[in-house]
N, C-alpha and C. Protein backbone atom coordinates (compact mmCIF):
# COMPACT_ATOMS: atom_id res chain seq x y z
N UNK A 1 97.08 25.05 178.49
CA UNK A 1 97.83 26.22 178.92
C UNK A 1 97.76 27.29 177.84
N UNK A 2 97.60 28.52 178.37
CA UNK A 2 97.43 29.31 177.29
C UNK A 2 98.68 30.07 176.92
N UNK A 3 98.70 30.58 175.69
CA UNK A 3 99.94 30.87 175.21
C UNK A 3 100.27 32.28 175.62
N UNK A 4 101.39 33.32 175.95
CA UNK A 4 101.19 34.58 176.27
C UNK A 4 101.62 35.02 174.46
N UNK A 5 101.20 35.81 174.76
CA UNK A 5 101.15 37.06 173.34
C UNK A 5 102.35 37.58 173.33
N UNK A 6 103.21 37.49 171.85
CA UNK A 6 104.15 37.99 172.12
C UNK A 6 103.89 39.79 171.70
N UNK A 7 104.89 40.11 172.81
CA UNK A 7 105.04 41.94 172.24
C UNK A 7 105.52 42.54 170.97
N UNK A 8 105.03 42.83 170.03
CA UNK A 8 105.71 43.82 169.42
C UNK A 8 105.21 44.92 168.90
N UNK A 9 105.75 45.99 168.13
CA UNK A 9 106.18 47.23 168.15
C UNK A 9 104.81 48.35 167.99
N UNK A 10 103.63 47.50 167.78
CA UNK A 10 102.71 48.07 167.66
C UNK A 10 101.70 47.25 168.76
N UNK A 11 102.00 46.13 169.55
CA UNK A 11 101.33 45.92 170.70
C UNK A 11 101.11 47.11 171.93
N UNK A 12 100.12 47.06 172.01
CA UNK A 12 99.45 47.84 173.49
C UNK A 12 99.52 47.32 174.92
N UNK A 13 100.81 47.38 175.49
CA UNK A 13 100.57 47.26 177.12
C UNK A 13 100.27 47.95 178.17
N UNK A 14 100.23 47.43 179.10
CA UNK A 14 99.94 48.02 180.55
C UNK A 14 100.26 46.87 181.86
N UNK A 15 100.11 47.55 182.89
CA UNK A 15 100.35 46.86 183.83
C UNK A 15 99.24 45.92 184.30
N UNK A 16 100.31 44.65 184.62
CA UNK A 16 98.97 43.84 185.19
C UNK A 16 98.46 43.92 186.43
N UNK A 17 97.11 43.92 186.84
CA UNK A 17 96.81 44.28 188.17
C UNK A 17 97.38 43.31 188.95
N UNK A 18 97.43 43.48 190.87
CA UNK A 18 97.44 42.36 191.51
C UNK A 18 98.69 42.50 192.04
N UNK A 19 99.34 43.67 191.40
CA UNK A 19 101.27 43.75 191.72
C UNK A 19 101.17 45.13 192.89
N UNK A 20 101.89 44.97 193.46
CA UNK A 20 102.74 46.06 194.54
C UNK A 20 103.30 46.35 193.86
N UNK A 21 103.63 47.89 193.94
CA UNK A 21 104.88 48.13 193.63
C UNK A 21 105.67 49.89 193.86
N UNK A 22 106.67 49.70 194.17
CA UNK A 22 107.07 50.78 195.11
C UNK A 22 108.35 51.44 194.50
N UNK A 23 108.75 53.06 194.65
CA UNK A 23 110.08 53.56 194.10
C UNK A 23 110.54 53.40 195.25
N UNK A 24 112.24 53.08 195.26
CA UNK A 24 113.58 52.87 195.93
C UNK A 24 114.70 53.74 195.36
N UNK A 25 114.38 54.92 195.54
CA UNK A 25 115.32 55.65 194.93
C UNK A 25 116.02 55.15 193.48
N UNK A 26 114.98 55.39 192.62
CA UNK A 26 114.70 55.74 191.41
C UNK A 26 114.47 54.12 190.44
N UNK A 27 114.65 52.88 191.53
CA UNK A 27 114.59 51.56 190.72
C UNK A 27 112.97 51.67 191.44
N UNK A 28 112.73 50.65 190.84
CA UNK A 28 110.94 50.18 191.17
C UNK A 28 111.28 48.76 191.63
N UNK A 29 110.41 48.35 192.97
CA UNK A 29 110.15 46.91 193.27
C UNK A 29 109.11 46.33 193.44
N UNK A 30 108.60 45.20 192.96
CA UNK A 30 107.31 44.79 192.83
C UNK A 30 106.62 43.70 193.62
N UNK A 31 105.92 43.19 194.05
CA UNK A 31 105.67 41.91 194.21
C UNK A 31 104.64 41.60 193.83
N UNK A 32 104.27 40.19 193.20
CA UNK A 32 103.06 39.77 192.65
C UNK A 32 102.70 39.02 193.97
N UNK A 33 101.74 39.41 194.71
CA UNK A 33 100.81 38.89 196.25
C UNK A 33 100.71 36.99 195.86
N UNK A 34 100.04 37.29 194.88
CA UNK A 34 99.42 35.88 194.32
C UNK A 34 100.41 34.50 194.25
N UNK A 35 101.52 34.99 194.08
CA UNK A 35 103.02 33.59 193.40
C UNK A 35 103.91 34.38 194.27
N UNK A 36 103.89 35.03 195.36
CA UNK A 36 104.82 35.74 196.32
C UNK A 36 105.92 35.59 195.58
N UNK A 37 106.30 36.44 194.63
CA UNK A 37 107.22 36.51 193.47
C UNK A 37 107.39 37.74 193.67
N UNK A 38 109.44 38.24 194.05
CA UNK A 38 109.38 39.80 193.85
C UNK A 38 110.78 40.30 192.49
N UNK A 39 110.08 41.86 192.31
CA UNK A 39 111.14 42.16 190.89
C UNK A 39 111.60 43.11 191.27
N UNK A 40 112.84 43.81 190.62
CA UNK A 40 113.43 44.64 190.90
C UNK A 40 113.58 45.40 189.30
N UNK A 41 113.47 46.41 189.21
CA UNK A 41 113.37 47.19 187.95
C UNK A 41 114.28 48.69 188.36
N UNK A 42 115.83 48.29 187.38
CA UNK A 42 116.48 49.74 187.43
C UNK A 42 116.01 50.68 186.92
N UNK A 43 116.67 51.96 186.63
CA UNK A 43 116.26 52.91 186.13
C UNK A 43 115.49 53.17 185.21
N UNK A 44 115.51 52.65 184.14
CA UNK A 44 115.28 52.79 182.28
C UNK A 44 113.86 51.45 182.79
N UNK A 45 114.17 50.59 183.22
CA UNK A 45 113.19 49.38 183.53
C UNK A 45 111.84 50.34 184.12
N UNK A 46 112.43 50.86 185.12
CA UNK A 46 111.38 51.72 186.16
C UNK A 46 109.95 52.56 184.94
N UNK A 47 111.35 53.71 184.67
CA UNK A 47 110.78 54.30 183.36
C UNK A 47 109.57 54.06 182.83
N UNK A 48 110.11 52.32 182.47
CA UNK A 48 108.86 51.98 181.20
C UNK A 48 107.47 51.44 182.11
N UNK A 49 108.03 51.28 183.42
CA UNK A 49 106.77 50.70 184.10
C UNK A 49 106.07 51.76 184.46
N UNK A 50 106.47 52.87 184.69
CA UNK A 50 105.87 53.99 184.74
C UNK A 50 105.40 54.82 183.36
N UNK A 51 105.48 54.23 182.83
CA UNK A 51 104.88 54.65 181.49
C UNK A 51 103.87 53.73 181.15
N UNK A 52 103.52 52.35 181.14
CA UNK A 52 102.67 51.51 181.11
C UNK A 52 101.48 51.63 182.19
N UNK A 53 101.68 52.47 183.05
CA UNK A 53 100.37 52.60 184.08
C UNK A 53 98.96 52.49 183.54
N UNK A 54 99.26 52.90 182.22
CA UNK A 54 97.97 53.14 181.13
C UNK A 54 98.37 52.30 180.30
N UNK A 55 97.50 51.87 179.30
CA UNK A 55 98.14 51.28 178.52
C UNK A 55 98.73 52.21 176.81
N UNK A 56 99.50 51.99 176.90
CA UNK A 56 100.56 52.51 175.89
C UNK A 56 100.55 51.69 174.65
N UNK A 57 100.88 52.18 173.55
CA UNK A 57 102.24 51.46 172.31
C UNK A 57 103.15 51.03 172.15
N UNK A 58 104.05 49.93 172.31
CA UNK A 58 105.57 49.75 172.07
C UNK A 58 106.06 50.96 171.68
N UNK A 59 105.32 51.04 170.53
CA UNK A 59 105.71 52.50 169.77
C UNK A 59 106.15 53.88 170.46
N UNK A 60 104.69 54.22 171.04
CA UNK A 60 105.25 55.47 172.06
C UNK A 60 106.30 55.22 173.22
N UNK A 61 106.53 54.01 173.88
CA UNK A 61 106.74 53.98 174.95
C UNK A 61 108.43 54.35 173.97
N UNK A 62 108.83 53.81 173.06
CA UNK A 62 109.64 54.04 172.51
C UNK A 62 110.41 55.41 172.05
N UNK A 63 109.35 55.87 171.33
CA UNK A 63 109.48 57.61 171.07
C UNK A 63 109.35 58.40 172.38
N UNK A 64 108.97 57.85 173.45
CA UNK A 64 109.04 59.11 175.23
C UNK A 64 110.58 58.20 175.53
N UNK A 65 111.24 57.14 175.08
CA UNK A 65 112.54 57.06 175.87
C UNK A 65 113.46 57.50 175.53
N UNK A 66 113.45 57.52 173.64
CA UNK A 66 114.72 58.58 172.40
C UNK A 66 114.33 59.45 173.12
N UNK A 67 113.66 60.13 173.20
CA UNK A 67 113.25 62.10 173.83
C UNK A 67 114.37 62.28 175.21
N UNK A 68 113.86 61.15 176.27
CA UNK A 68 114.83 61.39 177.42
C UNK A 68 116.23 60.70 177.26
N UNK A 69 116.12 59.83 176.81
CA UNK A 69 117.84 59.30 176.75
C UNK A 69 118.64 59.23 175.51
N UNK A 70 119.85 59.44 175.93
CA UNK A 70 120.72 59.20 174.48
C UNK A 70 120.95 58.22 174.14
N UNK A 71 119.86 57.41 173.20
CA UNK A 71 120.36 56.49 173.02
C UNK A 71 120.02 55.83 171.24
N UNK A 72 120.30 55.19 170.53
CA UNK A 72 119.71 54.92 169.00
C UNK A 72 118.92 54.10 169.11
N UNK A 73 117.89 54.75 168.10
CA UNK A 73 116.52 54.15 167.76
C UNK A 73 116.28 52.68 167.71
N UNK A 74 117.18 51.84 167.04
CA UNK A 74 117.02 50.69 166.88
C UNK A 74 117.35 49.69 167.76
N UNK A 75 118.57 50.39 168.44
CA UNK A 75 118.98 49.80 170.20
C UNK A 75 117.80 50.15 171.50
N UNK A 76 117.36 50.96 171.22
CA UNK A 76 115.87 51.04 172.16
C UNK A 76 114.82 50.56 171.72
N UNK A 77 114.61 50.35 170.67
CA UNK A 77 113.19 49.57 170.42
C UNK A 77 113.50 47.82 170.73
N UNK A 78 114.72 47.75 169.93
CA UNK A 78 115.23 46.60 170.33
C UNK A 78 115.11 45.79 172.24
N UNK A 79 115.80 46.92 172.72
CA UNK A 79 115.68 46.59 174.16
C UNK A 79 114.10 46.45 174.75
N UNK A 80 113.49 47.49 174.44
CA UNK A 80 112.17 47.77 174.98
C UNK A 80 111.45 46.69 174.52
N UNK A 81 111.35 45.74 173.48
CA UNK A 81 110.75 44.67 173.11
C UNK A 81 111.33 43.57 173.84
N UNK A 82 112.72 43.29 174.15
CA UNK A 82 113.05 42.12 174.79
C UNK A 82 112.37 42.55 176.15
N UNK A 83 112.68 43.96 176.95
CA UNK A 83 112.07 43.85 178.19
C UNK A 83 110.72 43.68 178.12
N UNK A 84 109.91 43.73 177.41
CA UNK A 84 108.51 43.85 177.88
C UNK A 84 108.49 42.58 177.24
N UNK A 85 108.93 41.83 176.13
CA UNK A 85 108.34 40.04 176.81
C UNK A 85 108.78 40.02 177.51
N UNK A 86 109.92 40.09 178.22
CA UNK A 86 110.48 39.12 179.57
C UNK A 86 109.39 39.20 180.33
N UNK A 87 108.54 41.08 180.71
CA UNK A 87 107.47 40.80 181.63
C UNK A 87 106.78 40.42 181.61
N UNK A 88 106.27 39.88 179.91
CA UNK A 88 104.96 39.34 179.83
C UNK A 88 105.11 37.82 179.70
N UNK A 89 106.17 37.46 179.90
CA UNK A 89 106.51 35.95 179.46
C UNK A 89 106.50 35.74 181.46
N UNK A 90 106.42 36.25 182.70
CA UNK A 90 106.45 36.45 183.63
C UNK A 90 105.08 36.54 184.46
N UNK A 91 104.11 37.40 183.24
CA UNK A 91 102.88 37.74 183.82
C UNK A 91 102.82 39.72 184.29
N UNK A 92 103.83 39.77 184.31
CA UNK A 92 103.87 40.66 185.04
C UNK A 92 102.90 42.52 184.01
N UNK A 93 102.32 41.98 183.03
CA UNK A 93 102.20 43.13 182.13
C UNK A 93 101.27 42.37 181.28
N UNK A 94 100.02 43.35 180.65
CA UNK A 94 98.75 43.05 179.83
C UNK A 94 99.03 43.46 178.44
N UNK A 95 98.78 42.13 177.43
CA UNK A 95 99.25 42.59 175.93
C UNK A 95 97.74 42.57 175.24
N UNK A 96 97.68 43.40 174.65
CA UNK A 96 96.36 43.75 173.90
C UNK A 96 96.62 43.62 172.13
């Protein structure tokens, strides 16, 4: 079994192919076709999946969320690293 990569702050993600995924007034929902597995992503979640379309930086994805939200640096990088393993510990997202 292979191991997933963990994320951090200078890892490069993006989305993994193979997913649906649709806005619902302003959350995102996904389904992976393959493990008929579905997600639900609020606001700030949405955000980052829409920012990963390409593949990104922890880093930037970090510095475009301080810009839009009020929130401290170390509490958003913080968060943005637990969410993006959760997706990649899921499958749901490509770590480079």
């Amino acid at each position: 079994m292979a191991l997933k990569k963990l994320v951090a702050i200078h890892t490069v993600v993006t989305q993994a192919p193979g997913l649906l995924a649709a806005d619902m007034d302003g959350e995102t929902v996904m389904l992976n076709i393959e493990k008929g597995t579905y997600y639900g992503l609020d606001g700030i979640g949405s955000r980052i999946w829409q920012l990963i379309e390409k593949p990104h930086t922890v880093r930037s994805i970090v510095a475009t969320l301080l810009e839009e939200y009020d929130v401290e640096g170390t509490a958003c990088q913080n968060d943005v690293l637990d969410f993006l393993n959760q997706l990649s510990s899921k499958g749901l997202i490509l770590v480079a």
